[in-house]
C-alpha atoms as a PDB file:
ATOM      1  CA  UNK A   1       5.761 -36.068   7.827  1.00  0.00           C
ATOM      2  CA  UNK A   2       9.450 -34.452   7.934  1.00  0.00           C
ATOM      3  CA  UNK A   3      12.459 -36.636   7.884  1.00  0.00           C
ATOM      4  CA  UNK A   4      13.566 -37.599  11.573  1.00  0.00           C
ATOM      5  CA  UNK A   5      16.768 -35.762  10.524  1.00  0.00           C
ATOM      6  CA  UNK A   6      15.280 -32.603   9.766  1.00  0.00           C
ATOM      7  CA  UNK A   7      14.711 -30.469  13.536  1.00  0.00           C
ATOM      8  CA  UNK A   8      12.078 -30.460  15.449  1.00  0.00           C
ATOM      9  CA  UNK A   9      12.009 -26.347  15.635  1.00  0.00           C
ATOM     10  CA  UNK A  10      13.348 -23.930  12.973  1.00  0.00           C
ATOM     11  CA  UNK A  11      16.763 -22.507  12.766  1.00  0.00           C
ATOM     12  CA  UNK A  12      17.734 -19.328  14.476  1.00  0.00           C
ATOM     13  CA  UNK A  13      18.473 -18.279  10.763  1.00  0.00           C
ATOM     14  CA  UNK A  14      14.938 -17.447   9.477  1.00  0.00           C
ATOM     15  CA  UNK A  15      15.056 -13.944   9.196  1.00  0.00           C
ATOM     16  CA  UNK A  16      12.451 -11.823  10.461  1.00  0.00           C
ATOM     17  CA  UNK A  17      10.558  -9.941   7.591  1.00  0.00           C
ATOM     18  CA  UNK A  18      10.736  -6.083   7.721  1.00  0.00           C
ATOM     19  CA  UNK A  19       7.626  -5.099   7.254  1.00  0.00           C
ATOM     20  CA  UNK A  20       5.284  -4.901  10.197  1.00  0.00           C
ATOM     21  CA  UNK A  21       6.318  -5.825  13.848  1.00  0.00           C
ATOM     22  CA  UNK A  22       9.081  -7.884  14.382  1.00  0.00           C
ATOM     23  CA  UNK A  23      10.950  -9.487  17.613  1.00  0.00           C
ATOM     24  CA  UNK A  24      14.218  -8.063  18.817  1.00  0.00           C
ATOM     25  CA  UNK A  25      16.375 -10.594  20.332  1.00  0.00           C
ATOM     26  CA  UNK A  26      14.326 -10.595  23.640  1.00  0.00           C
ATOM     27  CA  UNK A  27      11.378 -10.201  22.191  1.00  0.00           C
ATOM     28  CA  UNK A  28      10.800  -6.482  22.327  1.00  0.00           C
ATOM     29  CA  UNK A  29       9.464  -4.734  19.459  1.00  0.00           C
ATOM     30  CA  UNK A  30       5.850  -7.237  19.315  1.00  0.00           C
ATOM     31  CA  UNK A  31       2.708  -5.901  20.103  1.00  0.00           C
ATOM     32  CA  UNK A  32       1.129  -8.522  22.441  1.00  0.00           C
ATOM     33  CA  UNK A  33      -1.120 -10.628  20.080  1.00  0.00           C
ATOM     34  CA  UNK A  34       0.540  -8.998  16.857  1.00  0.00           C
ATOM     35  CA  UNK A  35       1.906 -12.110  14.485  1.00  0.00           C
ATOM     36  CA  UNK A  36       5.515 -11.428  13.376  1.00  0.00           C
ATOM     37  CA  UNK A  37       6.414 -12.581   9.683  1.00  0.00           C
ATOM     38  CA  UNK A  38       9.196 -14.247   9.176  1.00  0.00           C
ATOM     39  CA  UNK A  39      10.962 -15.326   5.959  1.00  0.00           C
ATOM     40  CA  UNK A  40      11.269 -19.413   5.765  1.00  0.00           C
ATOM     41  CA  UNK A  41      13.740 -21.090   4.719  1.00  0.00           C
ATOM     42  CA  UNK A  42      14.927 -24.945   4.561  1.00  0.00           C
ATOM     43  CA  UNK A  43      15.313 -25.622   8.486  1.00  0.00           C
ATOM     44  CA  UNK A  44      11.354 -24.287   9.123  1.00  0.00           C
ATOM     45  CA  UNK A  45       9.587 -26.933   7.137  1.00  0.00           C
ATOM     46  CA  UNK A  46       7.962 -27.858  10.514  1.00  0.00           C
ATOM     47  CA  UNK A  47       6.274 -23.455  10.347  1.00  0.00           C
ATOM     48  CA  UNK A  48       5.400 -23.900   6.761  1.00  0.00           C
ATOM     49  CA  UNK A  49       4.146 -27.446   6.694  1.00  0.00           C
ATOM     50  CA  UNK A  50       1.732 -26.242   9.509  1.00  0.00           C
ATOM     51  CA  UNK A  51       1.163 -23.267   8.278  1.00  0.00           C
ATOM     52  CA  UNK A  52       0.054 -24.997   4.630  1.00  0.00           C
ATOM     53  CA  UNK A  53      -2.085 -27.971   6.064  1.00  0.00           C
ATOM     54  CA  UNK A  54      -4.070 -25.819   8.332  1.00  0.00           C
ATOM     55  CA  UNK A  55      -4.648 -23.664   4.734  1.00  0.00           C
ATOM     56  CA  UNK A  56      -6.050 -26.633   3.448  1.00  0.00           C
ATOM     57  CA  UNK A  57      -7.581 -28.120   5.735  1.00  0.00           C
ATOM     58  CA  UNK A  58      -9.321 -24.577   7.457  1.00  0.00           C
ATOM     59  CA  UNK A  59     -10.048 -22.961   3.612  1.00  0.00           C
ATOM     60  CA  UNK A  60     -10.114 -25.811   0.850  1.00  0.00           C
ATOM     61  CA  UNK A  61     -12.115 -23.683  -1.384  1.00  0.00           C
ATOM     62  CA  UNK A  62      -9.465 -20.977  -1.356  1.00  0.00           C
ATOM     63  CA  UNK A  63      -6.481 -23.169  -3.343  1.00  0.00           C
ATOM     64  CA  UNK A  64      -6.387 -25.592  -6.630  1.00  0.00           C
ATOM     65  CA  UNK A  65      -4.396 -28.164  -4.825  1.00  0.00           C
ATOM     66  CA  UNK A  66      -5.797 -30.246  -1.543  1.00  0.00           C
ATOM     67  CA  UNK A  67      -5.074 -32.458   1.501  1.00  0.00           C
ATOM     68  CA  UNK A  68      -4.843 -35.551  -0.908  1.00  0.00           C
ATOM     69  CA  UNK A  69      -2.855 -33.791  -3.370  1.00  0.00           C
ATOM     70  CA  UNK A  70      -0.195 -32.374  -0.437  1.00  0.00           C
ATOM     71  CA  UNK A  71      -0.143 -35.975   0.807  1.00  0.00           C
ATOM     72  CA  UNK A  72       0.734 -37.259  -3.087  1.00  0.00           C
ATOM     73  CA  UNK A  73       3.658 -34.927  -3.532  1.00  0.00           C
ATOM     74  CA  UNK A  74       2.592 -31.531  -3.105  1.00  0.00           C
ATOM     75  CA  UNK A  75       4.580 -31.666   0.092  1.00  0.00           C
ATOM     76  CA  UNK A  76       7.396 -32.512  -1.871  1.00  0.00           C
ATOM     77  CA  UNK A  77       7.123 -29.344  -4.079  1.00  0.00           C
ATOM     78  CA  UNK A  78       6.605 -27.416  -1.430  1.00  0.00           C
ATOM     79  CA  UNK A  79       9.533 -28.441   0.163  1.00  0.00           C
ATOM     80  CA  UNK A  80      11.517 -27.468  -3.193  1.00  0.00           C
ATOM     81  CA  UNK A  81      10.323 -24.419  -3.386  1.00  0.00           C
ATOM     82  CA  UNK A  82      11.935 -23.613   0.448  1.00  0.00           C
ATOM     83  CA  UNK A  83      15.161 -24.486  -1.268  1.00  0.00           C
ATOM     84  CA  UNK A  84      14.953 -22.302  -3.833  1.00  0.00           C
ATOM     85  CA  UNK A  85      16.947 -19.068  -3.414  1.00  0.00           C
ATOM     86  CA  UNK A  86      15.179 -17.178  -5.585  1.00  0.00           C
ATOM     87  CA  UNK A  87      11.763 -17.904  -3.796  1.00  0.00           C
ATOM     88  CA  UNK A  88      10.043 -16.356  -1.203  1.00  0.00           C
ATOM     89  CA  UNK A  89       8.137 -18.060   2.025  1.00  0.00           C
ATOM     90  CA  UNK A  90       6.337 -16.386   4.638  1.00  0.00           C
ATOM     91  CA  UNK A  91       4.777 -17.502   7.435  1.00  0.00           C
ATOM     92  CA  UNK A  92       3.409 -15.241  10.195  1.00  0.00           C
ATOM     93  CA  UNK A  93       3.177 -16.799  13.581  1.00  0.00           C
ATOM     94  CA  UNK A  94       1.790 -15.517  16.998  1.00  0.00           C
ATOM     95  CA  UNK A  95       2.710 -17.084  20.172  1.00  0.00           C
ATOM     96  CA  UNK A  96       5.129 -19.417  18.051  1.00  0.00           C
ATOM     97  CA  UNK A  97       2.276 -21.234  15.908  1.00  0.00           C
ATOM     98  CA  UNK A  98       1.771 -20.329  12.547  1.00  0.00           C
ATOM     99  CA  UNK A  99      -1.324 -18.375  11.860  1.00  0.00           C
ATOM    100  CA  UNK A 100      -0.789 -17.130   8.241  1.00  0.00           C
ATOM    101  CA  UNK A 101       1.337 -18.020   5.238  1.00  0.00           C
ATOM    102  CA  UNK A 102       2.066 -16.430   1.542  1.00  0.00           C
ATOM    103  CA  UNK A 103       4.879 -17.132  -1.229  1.00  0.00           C
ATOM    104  CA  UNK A 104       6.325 -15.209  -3.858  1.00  0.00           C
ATOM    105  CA  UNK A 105       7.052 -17.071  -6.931  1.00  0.00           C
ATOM    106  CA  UNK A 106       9.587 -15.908 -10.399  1.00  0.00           C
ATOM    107  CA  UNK A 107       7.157 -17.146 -13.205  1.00  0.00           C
ATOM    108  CA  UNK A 108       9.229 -18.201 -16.225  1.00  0.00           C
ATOM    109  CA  UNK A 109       8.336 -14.929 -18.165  1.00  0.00           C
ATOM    110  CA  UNK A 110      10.350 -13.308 -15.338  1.00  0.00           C
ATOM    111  CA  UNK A 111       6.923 -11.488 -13.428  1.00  0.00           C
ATOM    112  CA  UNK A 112       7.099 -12.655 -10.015  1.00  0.00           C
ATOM    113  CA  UNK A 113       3.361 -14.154  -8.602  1.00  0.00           C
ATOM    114  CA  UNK A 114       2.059 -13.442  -5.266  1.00  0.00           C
ATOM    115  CA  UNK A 115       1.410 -17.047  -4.415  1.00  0.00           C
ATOM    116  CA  UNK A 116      -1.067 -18.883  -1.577  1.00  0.00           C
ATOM    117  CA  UNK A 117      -1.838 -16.229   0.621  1.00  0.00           C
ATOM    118  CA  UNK A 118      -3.754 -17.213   3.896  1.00  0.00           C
ATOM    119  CA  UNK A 119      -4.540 -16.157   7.107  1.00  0.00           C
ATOM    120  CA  UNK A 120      -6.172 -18.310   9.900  1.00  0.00           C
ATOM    121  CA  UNK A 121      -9.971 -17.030  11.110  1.00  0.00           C
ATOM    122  CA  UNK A 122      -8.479 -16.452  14.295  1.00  0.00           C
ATOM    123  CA  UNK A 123      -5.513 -13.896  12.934  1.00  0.00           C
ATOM    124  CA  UNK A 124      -8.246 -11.944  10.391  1.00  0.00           C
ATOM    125  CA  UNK A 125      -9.533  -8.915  10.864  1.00  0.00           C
ATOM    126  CA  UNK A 126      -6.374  -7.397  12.306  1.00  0.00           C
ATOM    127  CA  UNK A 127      -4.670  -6.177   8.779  1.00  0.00           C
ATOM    128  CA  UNK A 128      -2.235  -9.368   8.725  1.00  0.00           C
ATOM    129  CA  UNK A 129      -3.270 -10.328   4.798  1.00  0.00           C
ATOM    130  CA  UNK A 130      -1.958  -6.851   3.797  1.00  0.00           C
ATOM    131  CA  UNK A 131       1.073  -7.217   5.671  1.00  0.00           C
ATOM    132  CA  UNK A 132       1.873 -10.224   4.002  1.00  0.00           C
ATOM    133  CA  UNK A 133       0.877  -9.371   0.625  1.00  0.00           C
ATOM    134  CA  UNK A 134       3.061  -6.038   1.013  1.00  0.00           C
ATOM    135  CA  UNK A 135       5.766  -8.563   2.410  1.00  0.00           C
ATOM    136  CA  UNK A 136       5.706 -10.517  -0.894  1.00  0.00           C
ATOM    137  CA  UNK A 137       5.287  -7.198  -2.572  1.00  0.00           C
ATOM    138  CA  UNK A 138       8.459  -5.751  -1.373  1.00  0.00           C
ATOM    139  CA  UNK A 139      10.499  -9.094  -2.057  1.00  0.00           C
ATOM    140  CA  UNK A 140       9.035  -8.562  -5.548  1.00  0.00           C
ATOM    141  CA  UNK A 141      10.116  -4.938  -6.426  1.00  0.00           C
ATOM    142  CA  UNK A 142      13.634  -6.505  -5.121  1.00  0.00           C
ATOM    143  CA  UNK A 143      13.582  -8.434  -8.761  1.00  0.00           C
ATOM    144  CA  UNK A 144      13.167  -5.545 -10.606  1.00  0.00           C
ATOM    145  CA  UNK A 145      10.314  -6.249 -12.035  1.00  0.00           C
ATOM    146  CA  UNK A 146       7.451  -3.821 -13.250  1.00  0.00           C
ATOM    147  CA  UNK A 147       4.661  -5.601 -11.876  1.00  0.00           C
ATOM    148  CA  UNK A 148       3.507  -8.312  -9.951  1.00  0.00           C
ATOM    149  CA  UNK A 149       0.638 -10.907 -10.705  1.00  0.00           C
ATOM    150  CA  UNK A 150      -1.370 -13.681  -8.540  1.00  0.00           C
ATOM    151  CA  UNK A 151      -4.201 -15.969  -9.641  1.00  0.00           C
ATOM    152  CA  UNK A 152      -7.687 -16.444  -7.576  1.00  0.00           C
ATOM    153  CA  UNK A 153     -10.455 -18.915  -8.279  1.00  0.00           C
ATOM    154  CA  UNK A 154     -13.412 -17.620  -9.384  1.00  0.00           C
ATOM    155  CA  UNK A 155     -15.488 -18.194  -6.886  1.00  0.00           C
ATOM    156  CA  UNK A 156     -13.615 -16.709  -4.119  1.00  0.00           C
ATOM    157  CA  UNK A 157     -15.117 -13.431  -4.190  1.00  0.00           C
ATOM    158  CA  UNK A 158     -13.609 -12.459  -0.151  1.00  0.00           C
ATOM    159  CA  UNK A 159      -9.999 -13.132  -1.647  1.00  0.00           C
ATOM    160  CA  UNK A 160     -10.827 -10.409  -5.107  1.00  0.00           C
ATOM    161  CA  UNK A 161     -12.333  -8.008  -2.970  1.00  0.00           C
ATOM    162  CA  UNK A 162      -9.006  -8.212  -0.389  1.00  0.00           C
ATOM    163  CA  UNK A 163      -6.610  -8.043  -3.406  1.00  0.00           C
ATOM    164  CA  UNK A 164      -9.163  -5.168  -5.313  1.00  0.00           C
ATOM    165  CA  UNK A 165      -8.474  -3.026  -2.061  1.00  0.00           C
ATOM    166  CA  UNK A 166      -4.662  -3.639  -2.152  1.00  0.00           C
ATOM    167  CA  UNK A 167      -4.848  -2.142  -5.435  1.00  0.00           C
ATOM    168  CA  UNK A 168      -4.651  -5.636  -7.718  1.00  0.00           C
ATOM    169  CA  UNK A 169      -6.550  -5.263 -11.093  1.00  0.00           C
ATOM    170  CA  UNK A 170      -7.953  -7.980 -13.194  1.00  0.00           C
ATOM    171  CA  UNK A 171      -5.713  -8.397 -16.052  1.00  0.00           C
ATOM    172  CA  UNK A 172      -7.366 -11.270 -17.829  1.00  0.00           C
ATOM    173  CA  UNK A 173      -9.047 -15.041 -17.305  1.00  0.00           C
ATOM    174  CA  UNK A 174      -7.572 -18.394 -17.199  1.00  0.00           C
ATOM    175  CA  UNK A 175      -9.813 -22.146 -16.603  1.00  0.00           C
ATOM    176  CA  UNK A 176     -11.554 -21.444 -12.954  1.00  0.00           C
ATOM    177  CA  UNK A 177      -9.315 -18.802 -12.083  1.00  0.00           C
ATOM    178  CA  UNK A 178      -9.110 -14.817 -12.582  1.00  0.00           C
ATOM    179  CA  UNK A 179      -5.821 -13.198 -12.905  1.00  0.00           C
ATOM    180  CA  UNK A 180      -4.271 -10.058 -11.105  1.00  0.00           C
ATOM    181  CA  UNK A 181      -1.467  -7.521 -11.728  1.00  0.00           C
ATOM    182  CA  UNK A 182      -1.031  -4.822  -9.461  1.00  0.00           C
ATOM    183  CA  UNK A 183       2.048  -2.207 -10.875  1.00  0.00           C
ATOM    184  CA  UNK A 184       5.446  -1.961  -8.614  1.00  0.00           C
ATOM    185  CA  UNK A 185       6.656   1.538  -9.723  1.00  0.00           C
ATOM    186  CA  UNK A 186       4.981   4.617  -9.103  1.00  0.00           C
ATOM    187  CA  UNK A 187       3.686   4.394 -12.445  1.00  0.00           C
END
């Protein structure tokens, strides 16, 4: 639940992501039925709240935490990390409603992490996961960094395959989870 304080629809500030289709200011420049991405910020809790629950709730095999842990404070982090400058959120939404979601995270060894990538049944099939993994990706090379990493559970053999194809490699193991780097210079 947001504050009461906090607006019922985000700010005219969230910034429209460059990569992919985005909406001029009347709208032109969208594909009909082509989600836009669009960077998040503080004043779109009410995109990315959405966006997350309906992660959880549609694909709870997909992420570590779940409904009850969002309810105990995972909301709460969330939230944080919307606040943090140095963070990325992305949500992509069609028609207004929030159909897919990803973050971009600075670890504390200074690699940024592709972070909680989803994309509604509805929005699949149509490229959108790439989009927002090459979203994240972008924001990434922006840190200077050499590479950037993510973390899948084991068992979620559709989400290796995507990030195998988006040329991720496995770079080692950690409890219930594989880990991926995927280079950022033409190395």
């Amino acid at each position: 639940m947001r504050p009461a304080s906090e607006p019922d629809a985000p700010a005219p500030a969230a910034a429209a992501v460059a990569c992919g289709p985005t909406a001029g200011p009347g709208g032109e420049g969208v594909r009909a039925g082509t989600p836009v991405l669009r960077r998040v910020g503080p004043a779109d809790r009410r995109w990315w709240g959405e966006a997350r629950l309906a992660a959880l709730t549609v694909s709870p095999e997909a992420f570590t935490m779940d409904l009850a842990d969002w309810r105990a404070g995972g909301e709460a982090r969330w939230h944080a990390r919307l606040d943090d400058p140095t963070a990325l959120g992305l949500v992509a939404l069609l028609d207004d409603r929030p159909v897919g979601l990803a973050g971009g995270l600075v670890a504390p060894d200074g690699t940024p992490e592709l972070r909680s990538l989803w994309v509604a049944p509805e929005a699949r099939g149509r490229g959108l996961a790439a989009r927002l993994a090459g979203a994240v990706e972008e924001w990434a090379r922006g840190t200077g960094a050499p590479r950037i990493r993510l973390a899948v559970l084991t068992g979620n053999t559709p989400a290796r395959t995507l990030y195998e194809r988006l040329g991720y490699h496995h770079s080692g193991t950690r409890p219930g989870e594989h880990l991926m780097t995927k280079p950022l210079t033409g190395d």
